[in-house]
PDB file of N, CA and C in Angstrom:
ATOM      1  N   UNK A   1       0.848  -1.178   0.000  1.00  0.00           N
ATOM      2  CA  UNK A   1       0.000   0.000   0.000  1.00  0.00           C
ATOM      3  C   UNK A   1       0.895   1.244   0.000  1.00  0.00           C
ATOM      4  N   UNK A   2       0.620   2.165  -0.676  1.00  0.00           N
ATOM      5  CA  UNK A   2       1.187   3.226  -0.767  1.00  0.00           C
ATOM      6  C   UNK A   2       0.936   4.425   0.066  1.00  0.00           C
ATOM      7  N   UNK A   3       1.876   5.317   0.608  1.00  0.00           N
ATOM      8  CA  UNK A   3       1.455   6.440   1.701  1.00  0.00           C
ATOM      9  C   UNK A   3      -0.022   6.936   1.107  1.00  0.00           C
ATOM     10  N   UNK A   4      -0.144   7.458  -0.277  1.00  0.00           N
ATOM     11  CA  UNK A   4      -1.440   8.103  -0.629  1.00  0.00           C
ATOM     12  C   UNK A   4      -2.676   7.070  -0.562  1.00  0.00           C
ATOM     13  N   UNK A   5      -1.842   5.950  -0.041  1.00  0.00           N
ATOM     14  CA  UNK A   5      -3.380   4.819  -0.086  1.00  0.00           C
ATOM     15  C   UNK A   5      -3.502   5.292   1.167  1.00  0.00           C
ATOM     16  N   UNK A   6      -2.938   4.958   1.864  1.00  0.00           N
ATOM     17  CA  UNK A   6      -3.206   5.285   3.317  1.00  0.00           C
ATOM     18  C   UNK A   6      -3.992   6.476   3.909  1.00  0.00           C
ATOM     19  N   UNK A   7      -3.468   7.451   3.389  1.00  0.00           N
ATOM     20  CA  UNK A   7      -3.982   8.709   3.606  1.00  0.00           C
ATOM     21  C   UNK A   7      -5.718   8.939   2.790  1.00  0.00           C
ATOM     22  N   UNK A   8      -5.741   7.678   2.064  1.00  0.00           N
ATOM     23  CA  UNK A   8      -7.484   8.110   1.623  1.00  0.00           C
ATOM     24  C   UNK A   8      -8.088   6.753   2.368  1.00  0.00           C
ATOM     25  N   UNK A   9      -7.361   5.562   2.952  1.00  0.00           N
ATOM     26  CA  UNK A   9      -8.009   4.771   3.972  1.00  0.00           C
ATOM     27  C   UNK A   9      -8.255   5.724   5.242  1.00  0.00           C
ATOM     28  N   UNK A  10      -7.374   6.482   5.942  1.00  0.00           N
ATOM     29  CA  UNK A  10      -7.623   7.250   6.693  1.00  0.00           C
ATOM     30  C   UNK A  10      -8.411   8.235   6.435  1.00  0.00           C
ATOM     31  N   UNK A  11      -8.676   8.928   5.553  1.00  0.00           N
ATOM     32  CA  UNK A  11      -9.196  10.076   5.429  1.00  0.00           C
ATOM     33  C   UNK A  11     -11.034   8.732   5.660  1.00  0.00           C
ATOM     34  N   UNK A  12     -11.059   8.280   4.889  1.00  0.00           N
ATOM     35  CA  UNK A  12     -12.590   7.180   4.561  1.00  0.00           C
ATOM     36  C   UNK A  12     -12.656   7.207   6.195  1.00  0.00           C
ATOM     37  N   UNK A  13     -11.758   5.952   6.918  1.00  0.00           N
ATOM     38  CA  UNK A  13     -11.926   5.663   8.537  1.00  0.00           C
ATOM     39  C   UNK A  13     -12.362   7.288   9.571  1.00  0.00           C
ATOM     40  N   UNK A  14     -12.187   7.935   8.909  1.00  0.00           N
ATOM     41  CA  UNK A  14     -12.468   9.270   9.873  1.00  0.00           C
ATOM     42  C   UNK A  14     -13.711  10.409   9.476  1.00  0.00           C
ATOM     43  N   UNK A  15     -14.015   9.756   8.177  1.00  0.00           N
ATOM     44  CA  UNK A  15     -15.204  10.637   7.292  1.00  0.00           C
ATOM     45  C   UNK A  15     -15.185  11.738   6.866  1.00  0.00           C
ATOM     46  N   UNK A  16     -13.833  11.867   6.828  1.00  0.00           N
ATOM     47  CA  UNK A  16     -12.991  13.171   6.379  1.00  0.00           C
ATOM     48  C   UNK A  16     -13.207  13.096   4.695  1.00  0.00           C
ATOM     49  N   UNK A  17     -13.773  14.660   4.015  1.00  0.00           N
ATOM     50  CA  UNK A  17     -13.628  14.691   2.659  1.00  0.00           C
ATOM     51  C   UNK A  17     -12.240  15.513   2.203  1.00  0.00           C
ATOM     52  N   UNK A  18     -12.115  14.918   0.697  1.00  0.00           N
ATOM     53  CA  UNK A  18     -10.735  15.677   0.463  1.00  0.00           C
ATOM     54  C   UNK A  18     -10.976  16.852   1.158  1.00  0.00           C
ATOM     55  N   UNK A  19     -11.807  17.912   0.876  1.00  0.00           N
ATOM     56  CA  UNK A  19     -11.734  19.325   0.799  1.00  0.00           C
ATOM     57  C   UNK A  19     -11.652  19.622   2.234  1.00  0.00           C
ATOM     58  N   UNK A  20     -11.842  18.745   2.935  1.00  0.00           N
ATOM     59  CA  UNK A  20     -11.978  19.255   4.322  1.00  0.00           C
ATOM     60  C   UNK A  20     -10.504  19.163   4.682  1.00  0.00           C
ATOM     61  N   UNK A  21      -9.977  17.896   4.661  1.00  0.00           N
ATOM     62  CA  UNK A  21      -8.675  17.661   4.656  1.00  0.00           C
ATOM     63  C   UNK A  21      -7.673  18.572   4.201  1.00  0.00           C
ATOM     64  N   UNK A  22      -8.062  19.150   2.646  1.00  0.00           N
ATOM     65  CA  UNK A  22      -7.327  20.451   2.459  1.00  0.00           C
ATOM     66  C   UNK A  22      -7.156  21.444   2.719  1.00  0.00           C
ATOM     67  N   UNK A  23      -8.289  21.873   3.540  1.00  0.00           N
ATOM     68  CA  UNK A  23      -8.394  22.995   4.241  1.00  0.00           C
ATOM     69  C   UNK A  23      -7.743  23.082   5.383  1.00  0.00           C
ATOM     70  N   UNK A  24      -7.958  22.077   6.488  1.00  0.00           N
ATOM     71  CA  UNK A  24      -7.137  21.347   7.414  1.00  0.00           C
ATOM     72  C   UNK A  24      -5.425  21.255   7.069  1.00  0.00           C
ATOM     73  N   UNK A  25      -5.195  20.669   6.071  1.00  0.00           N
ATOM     74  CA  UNK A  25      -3.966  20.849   5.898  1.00  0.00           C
ATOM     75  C   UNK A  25      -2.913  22.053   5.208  1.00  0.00           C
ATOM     76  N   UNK A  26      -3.850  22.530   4.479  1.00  0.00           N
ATOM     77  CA  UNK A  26      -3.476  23.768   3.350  1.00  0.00           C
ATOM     78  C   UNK A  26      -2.756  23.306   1.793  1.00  0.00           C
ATOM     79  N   UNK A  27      -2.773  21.909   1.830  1.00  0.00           N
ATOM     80  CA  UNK A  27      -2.429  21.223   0.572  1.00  0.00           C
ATOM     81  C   UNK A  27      -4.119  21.911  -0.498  1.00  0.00           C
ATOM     82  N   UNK A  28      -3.134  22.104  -1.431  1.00  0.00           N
ATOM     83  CA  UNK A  28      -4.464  22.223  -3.125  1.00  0.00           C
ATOM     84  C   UNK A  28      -5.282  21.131  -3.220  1.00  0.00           C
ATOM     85  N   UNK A  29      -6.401  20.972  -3.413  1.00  0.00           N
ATOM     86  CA  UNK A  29      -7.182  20.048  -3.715  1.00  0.00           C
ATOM     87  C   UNK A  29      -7.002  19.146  -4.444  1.00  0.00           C
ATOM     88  N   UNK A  30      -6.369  19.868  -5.537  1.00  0.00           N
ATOM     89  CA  UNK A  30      -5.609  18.923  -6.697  1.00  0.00           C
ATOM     90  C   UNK A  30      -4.353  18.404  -6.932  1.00  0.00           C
ATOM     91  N   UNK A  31      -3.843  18.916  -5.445  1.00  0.00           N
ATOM     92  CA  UNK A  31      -2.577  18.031  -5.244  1.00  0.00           C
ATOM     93  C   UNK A  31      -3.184  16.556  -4.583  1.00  0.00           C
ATOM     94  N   UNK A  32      -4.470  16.710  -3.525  1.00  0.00           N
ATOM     95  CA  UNK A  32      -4.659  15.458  -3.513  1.00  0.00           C
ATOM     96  C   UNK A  32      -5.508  14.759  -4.311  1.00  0.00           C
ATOM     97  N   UNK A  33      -5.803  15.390  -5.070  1.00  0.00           N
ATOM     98  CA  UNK A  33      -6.728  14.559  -6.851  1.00  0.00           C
ATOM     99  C   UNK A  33      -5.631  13.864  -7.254  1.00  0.00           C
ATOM    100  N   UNK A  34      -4.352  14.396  -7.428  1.00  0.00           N
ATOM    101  CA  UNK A  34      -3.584  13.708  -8.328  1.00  0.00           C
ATOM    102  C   UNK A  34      -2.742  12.744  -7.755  1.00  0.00           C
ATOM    103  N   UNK A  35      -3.016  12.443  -6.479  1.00  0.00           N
ATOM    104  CA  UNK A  35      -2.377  11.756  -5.394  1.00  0.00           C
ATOM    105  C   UNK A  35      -3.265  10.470  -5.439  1.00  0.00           C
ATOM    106  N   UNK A  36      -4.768  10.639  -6.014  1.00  0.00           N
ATOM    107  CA  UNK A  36      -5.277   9.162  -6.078  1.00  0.00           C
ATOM    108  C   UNK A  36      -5.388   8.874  -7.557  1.00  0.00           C
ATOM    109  N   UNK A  37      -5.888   9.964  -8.608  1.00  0.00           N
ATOM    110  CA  UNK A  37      -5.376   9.872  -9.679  1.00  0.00           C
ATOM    111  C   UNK A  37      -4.428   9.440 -10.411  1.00  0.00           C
ATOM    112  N   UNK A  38      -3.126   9.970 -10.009  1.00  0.00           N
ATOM    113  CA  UNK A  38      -1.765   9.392 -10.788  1.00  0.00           C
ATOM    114  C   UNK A  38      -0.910   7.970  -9.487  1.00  0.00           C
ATOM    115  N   UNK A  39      -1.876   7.995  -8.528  1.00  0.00           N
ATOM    116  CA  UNK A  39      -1.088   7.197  -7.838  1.00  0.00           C
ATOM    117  C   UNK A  39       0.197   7.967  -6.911  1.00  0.00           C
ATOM    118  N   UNK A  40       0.665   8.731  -7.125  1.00  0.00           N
ATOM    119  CA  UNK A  40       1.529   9.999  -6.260  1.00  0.00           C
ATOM    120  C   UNK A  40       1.493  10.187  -5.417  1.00  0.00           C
ATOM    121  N   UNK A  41       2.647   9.982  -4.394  1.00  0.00           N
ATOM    122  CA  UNK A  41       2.743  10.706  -2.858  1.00  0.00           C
ATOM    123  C   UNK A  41       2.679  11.961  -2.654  1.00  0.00           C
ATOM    124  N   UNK A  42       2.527  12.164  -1.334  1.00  0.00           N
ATOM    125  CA  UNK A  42       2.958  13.907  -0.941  1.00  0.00           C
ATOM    126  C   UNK A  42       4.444  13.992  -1.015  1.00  0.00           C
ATOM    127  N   UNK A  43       4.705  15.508  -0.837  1.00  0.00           N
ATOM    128  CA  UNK A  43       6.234  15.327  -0.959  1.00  0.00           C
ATOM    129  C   UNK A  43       6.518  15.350   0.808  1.00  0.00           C
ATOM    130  N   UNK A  44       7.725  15.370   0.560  1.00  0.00           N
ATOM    131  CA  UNK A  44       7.667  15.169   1.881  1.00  0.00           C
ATOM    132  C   UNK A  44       7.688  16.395   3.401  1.00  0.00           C
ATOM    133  N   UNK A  45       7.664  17.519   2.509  1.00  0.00           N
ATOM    134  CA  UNK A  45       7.459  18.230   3.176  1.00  0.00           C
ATOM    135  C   UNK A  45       6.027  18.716   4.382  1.00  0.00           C
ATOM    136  N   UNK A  46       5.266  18.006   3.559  1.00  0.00           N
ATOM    137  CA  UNK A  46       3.854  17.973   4.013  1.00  0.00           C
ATOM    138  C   UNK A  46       3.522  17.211   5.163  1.00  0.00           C
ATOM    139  N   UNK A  47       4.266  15.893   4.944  1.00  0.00           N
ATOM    140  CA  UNK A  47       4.310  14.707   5.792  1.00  0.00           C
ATOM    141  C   UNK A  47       3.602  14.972   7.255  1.00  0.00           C
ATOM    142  N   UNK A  48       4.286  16.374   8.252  1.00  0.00           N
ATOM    143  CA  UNK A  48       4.039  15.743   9.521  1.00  0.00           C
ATOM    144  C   UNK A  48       2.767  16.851   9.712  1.00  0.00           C
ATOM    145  N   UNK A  49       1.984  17.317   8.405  1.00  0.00           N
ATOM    146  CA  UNK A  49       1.034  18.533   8.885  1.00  0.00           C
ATOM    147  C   UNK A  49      -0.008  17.351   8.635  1.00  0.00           C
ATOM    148  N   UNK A  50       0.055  16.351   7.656  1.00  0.00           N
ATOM    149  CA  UNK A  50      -0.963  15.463   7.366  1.00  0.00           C
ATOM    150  C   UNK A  50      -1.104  14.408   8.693  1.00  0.00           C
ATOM    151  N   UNK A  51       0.001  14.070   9.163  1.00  0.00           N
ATOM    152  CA  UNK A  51       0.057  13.509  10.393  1.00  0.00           C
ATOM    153  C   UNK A  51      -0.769  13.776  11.696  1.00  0.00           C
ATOM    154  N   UNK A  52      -0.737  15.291  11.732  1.00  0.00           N
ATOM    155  CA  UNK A  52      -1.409  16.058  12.449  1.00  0.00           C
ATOM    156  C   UNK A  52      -2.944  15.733  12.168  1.00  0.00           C
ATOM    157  N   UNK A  53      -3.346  16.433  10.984  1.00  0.00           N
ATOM    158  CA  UNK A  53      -4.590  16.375  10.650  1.00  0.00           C
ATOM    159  C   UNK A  53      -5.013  15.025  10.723  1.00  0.00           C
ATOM    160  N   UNK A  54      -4.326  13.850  11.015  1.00  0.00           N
ATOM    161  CA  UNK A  54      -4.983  12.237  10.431  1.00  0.00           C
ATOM    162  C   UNK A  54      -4.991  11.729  12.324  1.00  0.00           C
ATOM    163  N   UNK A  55      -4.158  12.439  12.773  1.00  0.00           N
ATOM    164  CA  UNK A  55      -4.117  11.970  14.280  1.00  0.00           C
ATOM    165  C   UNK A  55      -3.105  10.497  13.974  1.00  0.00           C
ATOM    166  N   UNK A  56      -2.218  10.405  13.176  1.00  0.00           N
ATOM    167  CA  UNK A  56      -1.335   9.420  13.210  1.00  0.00           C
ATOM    168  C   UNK A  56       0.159   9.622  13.673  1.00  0.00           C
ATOM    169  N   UNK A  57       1.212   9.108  13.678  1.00  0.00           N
ATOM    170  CA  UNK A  57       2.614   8.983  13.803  1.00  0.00           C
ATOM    171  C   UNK A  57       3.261   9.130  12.453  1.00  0.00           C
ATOM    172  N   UNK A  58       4.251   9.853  12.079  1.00  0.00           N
ATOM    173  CA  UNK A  58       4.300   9.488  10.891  1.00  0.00           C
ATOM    174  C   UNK A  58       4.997   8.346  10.519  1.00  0.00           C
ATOM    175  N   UNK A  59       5.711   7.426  11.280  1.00  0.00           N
ATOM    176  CA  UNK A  59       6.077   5.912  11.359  1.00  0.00           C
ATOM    177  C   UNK A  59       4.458   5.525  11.095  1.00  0.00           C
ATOM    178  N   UNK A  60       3.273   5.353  11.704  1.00  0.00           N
ATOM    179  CA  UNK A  60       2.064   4.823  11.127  1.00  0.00           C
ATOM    180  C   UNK A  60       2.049   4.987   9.820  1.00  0.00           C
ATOM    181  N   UNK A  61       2.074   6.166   9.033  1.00  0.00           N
ATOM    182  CA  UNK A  61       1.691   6.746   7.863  1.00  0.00           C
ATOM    183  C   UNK A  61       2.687   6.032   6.699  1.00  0.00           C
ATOM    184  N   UNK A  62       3.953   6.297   6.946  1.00  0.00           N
ATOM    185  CA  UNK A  62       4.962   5.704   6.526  1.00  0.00           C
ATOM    186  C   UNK A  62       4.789   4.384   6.339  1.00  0.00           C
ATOM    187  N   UNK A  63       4.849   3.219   6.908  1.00  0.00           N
ATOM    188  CA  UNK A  63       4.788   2.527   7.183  1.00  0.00           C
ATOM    189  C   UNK A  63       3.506   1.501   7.309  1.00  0.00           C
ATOM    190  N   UNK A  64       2.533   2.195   7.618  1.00  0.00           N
ATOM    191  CA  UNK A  64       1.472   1.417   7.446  1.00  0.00           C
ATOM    192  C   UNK A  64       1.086   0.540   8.753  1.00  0.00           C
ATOM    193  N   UNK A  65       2.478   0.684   9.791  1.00  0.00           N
ATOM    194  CA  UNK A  65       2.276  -0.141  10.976  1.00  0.00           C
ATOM    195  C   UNK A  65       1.659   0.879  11.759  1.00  0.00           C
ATOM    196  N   UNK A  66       1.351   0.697  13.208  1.00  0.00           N
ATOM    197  CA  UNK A  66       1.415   1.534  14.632  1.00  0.00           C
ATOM    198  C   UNK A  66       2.702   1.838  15.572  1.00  0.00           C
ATOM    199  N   UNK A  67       3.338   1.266  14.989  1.00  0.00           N
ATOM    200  CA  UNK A  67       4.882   1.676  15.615  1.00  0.00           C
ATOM    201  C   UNK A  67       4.883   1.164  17.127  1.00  0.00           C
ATOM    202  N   UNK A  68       4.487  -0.080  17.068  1.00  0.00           N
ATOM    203  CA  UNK A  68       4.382  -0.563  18.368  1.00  0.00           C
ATOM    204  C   UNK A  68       5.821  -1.652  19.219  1.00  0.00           C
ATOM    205  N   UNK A  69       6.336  -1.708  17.772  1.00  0.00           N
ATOM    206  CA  UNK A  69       7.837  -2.583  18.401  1.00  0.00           C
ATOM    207  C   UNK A  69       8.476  -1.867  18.676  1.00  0.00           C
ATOM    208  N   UNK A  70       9.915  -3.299  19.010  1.00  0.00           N
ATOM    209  CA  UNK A  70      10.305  -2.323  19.304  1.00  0.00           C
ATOM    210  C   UNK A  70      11.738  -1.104  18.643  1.00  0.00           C
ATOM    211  N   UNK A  71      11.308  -1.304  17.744  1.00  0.00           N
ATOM    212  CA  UNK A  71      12.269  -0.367  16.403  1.00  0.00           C
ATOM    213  C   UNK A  71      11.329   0.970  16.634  1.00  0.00           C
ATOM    214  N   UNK A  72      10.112   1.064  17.671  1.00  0.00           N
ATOM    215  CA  UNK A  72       9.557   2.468  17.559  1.00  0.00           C
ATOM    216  C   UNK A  72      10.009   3.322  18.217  1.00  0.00           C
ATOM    217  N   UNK A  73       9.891   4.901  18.539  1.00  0.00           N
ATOM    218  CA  UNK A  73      10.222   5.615  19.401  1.00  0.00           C
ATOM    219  C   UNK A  73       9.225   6.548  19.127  1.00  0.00           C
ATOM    220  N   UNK A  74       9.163   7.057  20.938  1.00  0.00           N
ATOM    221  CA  UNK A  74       8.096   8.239  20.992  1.00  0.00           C
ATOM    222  C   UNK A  74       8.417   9.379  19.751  1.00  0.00           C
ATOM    223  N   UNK A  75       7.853  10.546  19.562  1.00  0.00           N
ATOM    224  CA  UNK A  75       7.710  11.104  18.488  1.00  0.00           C
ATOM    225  C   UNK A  75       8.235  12.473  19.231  1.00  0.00           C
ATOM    226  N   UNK A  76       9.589  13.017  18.500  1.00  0.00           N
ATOM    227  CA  UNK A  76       9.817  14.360  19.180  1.00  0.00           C
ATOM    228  C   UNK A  76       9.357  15.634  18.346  1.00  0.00           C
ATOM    229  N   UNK A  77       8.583  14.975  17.842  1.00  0.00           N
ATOM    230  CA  UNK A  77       8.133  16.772  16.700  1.00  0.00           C
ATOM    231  C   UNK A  77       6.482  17.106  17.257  1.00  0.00           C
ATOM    232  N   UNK A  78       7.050  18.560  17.831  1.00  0.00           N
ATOM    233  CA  UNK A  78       5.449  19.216  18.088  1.00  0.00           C
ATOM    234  C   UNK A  78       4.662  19.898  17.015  1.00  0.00           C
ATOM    235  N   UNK A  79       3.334  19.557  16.409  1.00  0.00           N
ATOM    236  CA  UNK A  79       3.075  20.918  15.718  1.00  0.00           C
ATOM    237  C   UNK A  79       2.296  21.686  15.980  1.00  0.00           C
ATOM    238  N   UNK A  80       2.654  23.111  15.733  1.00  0.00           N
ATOM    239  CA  UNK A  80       1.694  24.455  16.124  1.00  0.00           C
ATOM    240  C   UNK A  80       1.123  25.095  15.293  1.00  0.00           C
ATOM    241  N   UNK A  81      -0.112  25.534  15.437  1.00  0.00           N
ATOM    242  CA  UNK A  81      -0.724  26.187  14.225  1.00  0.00           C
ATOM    243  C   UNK A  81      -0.013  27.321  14.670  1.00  0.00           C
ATOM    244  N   UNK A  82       0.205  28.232  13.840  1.00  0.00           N
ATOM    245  CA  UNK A  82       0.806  29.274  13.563  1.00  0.00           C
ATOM    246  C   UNK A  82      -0.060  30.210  14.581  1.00  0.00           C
ATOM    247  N   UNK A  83      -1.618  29.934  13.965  1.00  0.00           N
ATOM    248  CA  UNK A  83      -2.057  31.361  13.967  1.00  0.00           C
ATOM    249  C   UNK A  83      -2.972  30.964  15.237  1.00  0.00           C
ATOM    250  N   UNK A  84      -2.648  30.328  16.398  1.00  0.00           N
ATOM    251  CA  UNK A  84      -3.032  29.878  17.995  1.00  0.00           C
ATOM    252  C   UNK A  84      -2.051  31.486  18.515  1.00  0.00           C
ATOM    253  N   UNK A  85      -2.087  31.070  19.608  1.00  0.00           N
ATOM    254  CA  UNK A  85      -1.569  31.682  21.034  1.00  0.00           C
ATOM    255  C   UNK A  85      -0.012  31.203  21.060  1.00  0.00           C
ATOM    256  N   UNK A  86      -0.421  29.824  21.388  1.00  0.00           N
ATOM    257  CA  UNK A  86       0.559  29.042  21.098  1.00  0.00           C
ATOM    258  C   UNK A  86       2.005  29.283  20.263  1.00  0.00           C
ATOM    259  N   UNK A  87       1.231  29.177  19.052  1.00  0.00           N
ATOM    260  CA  UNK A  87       2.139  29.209  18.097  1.00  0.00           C
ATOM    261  C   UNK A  87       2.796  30.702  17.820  1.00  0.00           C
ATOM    262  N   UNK A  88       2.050  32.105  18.174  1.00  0.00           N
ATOM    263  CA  UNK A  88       2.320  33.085  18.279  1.00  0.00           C
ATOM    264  C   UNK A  88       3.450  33.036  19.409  1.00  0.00           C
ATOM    265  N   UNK A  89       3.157  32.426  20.310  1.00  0.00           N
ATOM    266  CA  UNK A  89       4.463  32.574  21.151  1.00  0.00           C
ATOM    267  C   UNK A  89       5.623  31.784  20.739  1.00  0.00           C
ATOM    268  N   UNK A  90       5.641  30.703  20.428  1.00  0.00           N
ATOM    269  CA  UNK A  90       6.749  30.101  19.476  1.00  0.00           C
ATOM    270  C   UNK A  90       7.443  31.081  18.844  1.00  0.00           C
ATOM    271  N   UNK A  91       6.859  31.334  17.925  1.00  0.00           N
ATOM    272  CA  UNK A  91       7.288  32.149  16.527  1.00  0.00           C
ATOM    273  C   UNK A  91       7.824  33.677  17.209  1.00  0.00           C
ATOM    274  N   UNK A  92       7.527  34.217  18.266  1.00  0.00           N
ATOM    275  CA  UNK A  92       8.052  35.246  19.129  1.00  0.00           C
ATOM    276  C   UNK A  92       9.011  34.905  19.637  1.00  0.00           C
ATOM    277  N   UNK A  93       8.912  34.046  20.399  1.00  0.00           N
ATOM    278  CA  UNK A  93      10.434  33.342  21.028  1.00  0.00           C
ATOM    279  C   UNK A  93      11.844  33.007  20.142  1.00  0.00           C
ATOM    280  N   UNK A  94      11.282  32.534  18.997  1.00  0.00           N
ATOM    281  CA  UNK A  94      12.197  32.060  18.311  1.00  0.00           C
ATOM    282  C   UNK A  94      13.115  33.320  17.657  1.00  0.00           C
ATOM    283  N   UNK A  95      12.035  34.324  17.546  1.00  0.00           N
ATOM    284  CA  UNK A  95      13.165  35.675  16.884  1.00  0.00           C
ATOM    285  C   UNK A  95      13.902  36.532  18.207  1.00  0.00           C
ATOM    286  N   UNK A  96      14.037  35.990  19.389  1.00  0.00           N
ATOM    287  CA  UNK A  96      14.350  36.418  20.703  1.00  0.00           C
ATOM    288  C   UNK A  96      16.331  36.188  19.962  1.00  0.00           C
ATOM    289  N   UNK A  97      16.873  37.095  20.459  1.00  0.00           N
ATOM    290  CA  UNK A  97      18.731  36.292  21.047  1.00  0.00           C
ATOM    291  C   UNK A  97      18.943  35.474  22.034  1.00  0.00           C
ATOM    292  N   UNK A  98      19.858  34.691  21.750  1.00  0.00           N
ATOM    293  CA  UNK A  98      20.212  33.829  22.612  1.00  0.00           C
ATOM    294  C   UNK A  98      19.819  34.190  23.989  1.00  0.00           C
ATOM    295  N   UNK A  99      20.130  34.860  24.899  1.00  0.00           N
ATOM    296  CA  UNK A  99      20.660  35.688  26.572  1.00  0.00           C
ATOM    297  C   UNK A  99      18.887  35.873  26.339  1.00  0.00           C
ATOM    298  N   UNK A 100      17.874  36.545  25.613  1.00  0.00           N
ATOM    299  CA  UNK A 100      16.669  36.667  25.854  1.00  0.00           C
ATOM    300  C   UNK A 100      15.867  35.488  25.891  1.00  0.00           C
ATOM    301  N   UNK A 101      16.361  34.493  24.936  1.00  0.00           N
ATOM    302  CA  UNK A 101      15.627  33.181  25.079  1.00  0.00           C
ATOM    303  C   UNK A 101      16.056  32.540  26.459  1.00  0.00           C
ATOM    304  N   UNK A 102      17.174  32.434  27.162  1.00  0.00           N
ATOM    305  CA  UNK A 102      17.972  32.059  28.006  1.00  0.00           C
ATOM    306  C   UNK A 102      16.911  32.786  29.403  1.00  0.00           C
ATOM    307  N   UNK A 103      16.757  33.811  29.258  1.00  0.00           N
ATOM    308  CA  UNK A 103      16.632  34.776  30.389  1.00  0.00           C
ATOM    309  C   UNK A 103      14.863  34.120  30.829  1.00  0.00           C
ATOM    310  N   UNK A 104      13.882  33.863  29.461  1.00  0.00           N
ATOM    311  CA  UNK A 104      12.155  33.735  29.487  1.00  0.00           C
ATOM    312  C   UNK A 104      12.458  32.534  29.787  1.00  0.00           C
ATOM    313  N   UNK A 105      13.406  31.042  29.364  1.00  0.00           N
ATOM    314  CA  UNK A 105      13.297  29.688  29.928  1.00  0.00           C
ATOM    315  C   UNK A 105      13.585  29.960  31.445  1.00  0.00           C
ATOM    316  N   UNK A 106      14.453  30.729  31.828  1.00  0.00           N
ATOM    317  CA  UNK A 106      14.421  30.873  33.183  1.00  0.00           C
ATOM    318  C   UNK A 106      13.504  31.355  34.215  1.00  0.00           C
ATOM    319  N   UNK A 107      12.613  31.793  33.382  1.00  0.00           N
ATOM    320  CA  UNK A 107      11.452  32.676  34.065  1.00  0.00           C
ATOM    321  C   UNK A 107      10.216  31.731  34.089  1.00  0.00           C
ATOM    322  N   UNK A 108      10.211  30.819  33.018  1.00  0.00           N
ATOM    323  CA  UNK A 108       9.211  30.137  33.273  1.00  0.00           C
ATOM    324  C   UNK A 108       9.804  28.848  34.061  1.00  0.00           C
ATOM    325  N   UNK A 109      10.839  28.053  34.279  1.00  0.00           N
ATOM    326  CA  UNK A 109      10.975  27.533  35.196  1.00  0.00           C
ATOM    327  C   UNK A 109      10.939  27.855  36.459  1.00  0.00           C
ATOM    328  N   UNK A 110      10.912  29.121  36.411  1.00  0.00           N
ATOM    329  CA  UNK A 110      11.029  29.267  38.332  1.00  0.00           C
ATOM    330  C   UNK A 110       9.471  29.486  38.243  1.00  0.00           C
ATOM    331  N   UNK A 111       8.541  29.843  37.674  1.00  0.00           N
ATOM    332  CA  UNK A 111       6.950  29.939  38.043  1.00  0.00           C
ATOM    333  C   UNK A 111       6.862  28.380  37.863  1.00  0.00           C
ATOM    334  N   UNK A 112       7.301  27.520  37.199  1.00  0.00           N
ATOM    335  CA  UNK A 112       6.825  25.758  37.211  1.00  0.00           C
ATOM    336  C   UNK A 112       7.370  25.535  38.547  1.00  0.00           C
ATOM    337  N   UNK A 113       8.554  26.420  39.177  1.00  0.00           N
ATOM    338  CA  UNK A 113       8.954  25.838  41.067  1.00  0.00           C
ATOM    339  C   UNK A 113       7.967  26.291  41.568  1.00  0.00           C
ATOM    340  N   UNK A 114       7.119  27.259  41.647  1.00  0.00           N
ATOM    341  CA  UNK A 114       6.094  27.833  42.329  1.00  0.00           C
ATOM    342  C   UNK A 114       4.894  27.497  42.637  1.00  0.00           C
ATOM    343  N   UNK A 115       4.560  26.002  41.908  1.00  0.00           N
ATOM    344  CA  UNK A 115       3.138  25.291  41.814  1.00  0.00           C
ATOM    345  C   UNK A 115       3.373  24.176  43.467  1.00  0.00           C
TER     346      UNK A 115
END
């Protein structure tokens, strides 16, 4: 089975339509037309936003397994929608300098001593 099989078994198992999915993901509609059409994967850049949207691993997706042996490992990639709270603070932090990023991890660890 191929990743784009997968991704329209999943999309079916969840009652997800393309368009919803595209919207959800921000992929063109007709990138995933031509993904069951020509048989074609995503590239791989897309990989862990579809992951997101499918509620899978991308070892599941990949793979086709659940990543339950033991060749699996927990998953270290978070994703943030951009346009959350969340992700606004990410994307703030990240244009911080070093000594400022340094200075806010320190600030929020000492309020996590405070609980």
């Amino acid at each position: 089975m191929t990743i784009s099989d997968r991704i329209f078994e999943l999309l079916r198992e969840r009652g997800m339509s393309q368009k919803e999915f595209s919207e959800a993901t921000g992929i063109s509609q007709s990138s995933i037309s031509d993904w069951k059409r020509k048989k074609t994967n995503p590239v791989s850049e897309k990989i862990l936003i579809i992951c997101e949207v499918l509620g899978v691993s991308p070892y599941e997706l990949l793979s086709g397994t659940e990543g339950e042996g033991a060749r699996s490992a927990v998953s270290r990639v978070l994703l943030i929608d951009k346009e959350t709270e969340l992700g606004q603070f990410v994307a703030e932090f990240q244009q911080l300098d070093a000594k400022k990023r340094d200075r806010l991890l320190g600030y929020f660890n000492a309020l996590k001593e405070m609980e």
